[in-house]
N, C-alpha and C. Protein backbone atom coordinates (compact mmCIF):
# COMPACT_ATOMS: atom_id res chain seq x y z
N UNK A 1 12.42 37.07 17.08
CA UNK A 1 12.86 36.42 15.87
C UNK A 1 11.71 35.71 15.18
N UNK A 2 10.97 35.14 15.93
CA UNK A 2 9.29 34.73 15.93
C UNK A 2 8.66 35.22 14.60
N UNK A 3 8.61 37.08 14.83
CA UNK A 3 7.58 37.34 14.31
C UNK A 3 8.34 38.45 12.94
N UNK A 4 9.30 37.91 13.17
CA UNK A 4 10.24 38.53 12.03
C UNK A 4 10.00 37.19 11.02
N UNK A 5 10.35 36.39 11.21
CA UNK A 5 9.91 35.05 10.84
C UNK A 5 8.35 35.07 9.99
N UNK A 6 7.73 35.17 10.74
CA UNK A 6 6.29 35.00 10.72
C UNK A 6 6.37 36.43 9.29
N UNK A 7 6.53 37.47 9.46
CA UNK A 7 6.25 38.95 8.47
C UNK A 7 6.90 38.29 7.17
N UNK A 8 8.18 37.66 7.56
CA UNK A 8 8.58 37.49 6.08
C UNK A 8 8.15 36.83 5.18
N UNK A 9 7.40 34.93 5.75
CA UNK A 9 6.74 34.13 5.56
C UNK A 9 5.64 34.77 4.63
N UNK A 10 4.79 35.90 5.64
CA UNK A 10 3.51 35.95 4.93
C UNK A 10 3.98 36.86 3.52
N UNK A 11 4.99 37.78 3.54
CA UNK A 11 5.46 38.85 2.53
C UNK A 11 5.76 38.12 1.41
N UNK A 12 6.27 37.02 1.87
CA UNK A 12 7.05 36.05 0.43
C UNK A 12 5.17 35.25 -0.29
N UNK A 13 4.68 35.23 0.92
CA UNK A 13 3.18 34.63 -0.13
C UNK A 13 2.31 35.49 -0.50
N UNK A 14 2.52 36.68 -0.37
CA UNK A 14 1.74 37.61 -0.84
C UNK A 14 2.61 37.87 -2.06
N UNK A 15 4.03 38.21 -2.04
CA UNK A 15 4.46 38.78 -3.02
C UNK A 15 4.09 37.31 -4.45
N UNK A 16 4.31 36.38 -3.60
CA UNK A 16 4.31 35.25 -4.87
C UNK A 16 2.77 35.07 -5.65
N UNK A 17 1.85 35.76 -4.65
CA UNK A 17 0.17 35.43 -4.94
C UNK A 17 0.30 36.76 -5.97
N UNK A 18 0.52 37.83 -5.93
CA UNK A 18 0.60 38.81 -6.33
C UNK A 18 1.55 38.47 -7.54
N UNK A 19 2.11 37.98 -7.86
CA UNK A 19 2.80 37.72 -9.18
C UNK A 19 2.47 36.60 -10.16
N UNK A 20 1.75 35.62 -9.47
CA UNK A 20 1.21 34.65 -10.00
C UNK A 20 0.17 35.58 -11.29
N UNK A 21 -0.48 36.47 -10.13
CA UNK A 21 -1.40 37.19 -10.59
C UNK A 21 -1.81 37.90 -12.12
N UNK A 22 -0.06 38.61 -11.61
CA UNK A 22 0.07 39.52 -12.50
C UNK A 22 0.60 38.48 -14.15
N UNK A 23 0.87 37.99 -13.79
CA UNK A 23 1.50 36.95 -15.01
C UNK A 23 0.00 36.32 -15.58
N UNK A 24 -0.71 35.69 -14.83
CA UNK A 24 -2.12 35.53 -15.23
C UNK A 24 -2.77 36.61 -16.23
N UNK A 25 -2.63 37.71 -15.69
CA UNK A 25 -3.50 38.68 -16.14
C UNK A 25 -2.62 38.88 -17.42
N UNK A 26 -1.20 39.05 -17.51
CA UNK A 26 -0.75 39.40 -18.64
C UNK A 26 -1.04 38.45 -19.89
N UNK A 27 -0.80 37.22 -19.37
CA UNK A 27 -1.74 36.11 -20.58
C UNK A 27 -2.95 36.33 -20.68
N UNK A 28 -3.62 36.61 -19.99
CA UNK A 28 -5.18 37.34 -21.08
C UNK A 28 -5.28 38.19 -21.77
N UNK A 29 -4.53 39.11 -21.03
CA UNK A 29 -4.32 40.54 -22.09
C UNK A 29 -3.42 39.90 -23.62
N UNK A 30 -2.82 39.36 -23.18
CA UNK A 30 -1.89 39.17 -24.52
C UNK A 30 -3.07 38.17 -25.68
N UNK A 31 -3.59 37.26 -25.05
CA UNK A 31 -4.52 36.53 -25.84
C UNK A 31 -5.77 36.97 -25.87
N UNK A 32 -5.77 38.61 -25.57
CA UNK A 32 -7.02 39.35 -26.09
C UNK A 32 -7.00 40.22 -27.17
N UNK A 33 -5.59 40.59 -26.94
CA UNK A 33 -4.61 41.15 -28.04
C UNK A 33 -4.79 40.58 -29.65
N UNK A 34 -4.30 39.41 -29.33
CA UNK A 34 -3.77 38.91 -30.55
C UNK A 34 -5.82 38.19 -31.50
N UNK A 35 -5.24 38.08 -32.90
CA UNK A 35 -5.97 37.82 -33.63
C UNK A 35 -6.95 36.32 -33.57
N UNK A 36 -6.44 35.69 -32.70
CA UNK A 36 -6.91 34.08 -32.52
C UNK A 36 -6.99 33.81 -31.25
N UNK A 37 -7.59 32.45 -30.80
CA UNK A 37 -7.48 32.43 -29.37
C UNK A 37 -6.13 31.40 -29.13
N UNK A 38 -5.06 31.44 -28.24
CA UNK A 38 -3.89 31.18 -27.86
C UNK A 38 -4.05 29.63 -27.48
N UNK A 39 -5.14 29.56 -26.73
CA UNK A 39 -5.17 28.17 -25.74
C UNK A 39 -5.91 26.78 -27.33
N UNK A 40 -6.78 27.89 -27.98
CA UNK A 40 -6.85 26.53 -28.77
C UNK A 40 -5.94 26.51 -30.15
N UNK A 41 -5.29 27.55 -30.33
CA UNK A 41 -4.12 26.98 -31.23
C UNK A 41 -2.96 25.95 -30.80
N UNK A 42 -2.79 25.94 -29.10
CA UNK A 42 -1.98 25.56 -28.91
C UNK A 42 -2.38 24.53 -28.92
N UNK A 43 -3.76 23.81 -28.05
CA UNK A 43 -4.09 22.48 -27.69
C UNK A 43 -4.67 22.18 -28.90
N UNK A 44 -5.53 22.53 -28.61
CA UNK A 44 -6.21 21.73 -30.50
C UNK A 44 -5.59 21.72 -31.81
N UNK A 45 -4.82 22.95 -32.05
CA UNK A 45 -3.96 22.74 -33.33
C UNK A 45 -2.73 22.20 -33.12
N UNK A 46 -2.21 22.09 -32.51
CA UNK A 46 -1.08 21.84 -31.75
C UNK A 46 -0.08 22.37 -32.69
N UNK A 47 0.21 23.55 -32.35
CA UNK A 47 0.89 24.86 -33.34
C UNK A 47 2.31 24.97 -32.20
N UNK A 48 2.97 24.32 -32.48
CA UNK A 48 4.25 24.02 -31.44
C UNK A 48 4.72 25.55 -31.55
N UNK A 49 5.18 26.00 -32.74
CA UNK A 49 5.65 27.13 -32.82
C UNK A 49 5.06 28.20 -31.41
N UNK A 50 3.70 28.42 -31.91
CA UNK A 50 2.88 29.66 -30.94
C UNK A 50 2.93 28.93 -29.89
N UNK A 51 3.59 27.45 -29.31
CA UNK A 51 3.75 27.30 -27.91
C UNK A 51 5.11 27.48 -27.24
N UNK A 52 6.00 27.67 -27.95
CA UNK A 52 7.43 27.99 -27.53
C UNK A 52 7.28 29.24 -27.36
N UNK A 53 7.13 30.22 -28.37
CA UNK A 53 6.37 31.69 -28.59
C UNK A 53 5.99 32.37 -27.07
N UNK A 54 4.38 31.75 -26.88
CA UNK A 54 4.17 31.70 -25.62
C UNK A 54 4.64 31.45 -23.93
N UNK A 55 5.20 30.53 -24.23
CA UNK A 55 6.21 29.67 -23.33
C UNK A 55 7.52 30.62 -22.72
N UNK A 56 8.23 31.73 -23.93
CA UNK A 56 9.04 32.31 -23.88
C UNK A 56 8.84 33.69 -22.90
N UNK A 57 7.66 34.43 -23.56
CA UNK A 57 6.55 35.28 -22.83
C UNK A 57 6.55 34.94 -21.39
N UNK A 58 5.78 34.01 -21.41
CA UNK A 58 5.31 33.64 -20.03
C UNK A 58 6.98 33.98 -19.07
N UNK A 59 8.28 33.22 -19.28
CA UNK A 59 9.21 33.39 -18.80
C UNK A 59 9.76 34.92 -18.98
N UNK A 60 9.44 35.12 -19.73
CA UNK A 60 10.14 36.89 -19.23
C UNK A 60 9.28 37.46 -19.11
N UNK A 61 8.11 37.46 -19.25
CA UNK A 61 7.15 38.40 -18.08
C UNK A 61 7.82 38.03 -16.96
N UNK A 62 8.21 36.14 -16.10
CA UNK A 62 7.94 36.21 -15.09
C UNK A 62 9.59 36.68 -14.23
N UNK A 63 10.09 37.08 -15.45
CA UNK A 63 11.33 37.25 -14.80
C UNK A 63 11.43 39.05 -14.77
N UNK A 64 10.63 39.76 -15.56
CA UNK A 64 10.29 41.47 -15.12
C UNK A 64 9.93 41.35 -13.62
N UNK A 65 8.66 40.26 -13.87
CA UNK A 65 7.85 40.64 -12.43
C UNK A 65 8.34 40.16 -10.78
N UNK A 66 9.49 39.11 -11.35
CA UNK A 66 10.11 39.19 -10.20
C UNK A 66 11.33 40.19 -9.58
N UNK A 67 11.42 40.89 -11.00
CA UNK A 67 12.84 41.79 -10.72
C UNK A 67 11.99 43.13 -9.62
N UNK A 68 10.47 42.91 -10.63
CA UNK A 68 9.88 44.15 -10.41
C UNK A 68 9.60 44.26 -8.67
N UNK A 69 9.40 43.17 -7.71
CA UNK A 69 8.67 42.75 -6.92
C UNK A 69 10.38 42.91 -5.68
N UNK A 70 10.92 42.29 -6.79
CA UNK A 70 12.28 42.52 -5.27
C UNK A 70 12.94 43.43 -5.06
C-alpha cells in the first residue's frame, strides 16, 4: 500500500509540475503573439481590461490542461 502511495504522490507532482509548465509556456506564446507586451500593459498601464482578459485565459487554459492531464 506503501508504494502505491508513494507512485501516486510522485504522479500527482509530476503531473502538476508538468502543467504548471504548460500554462507557463502558453503565456509566452500568447504574449509573443500579441502586438504589445502583456506584463507591462498590465502593471505599468494598469489596463484592467487586458487583466481580466488575461486572467480569463490563464483559467481556461488551466482548466483544458487539467482535463487534458486526467
Amino acid at each position: 500500500m506503501e508504494a502505491t502511495l508513494l507512485t501516486n504522490l510522485v504522479a500527482a507532482i509530476v503531473f502538476a509540475a508538468l502543467g504548471i509548465v504548460v500554462l507557463f509556456a502558453t503565456f509566452i506564446i500568447t504574449d509573443r503573439l500579441t502586438p504589445y507586451d502583456l506584463w507591462r500593459e498590465i502593471v505599468e498601464k494598469h489596463n484592467t481590461a487586458l487583466a481580466v482578459l488575461v486572467g480569463s485565459f490563464a483559467l481556461g487554459m488551466s482548466l483544458i490542461i487539467a482535463a487534458a492531464i486526467h
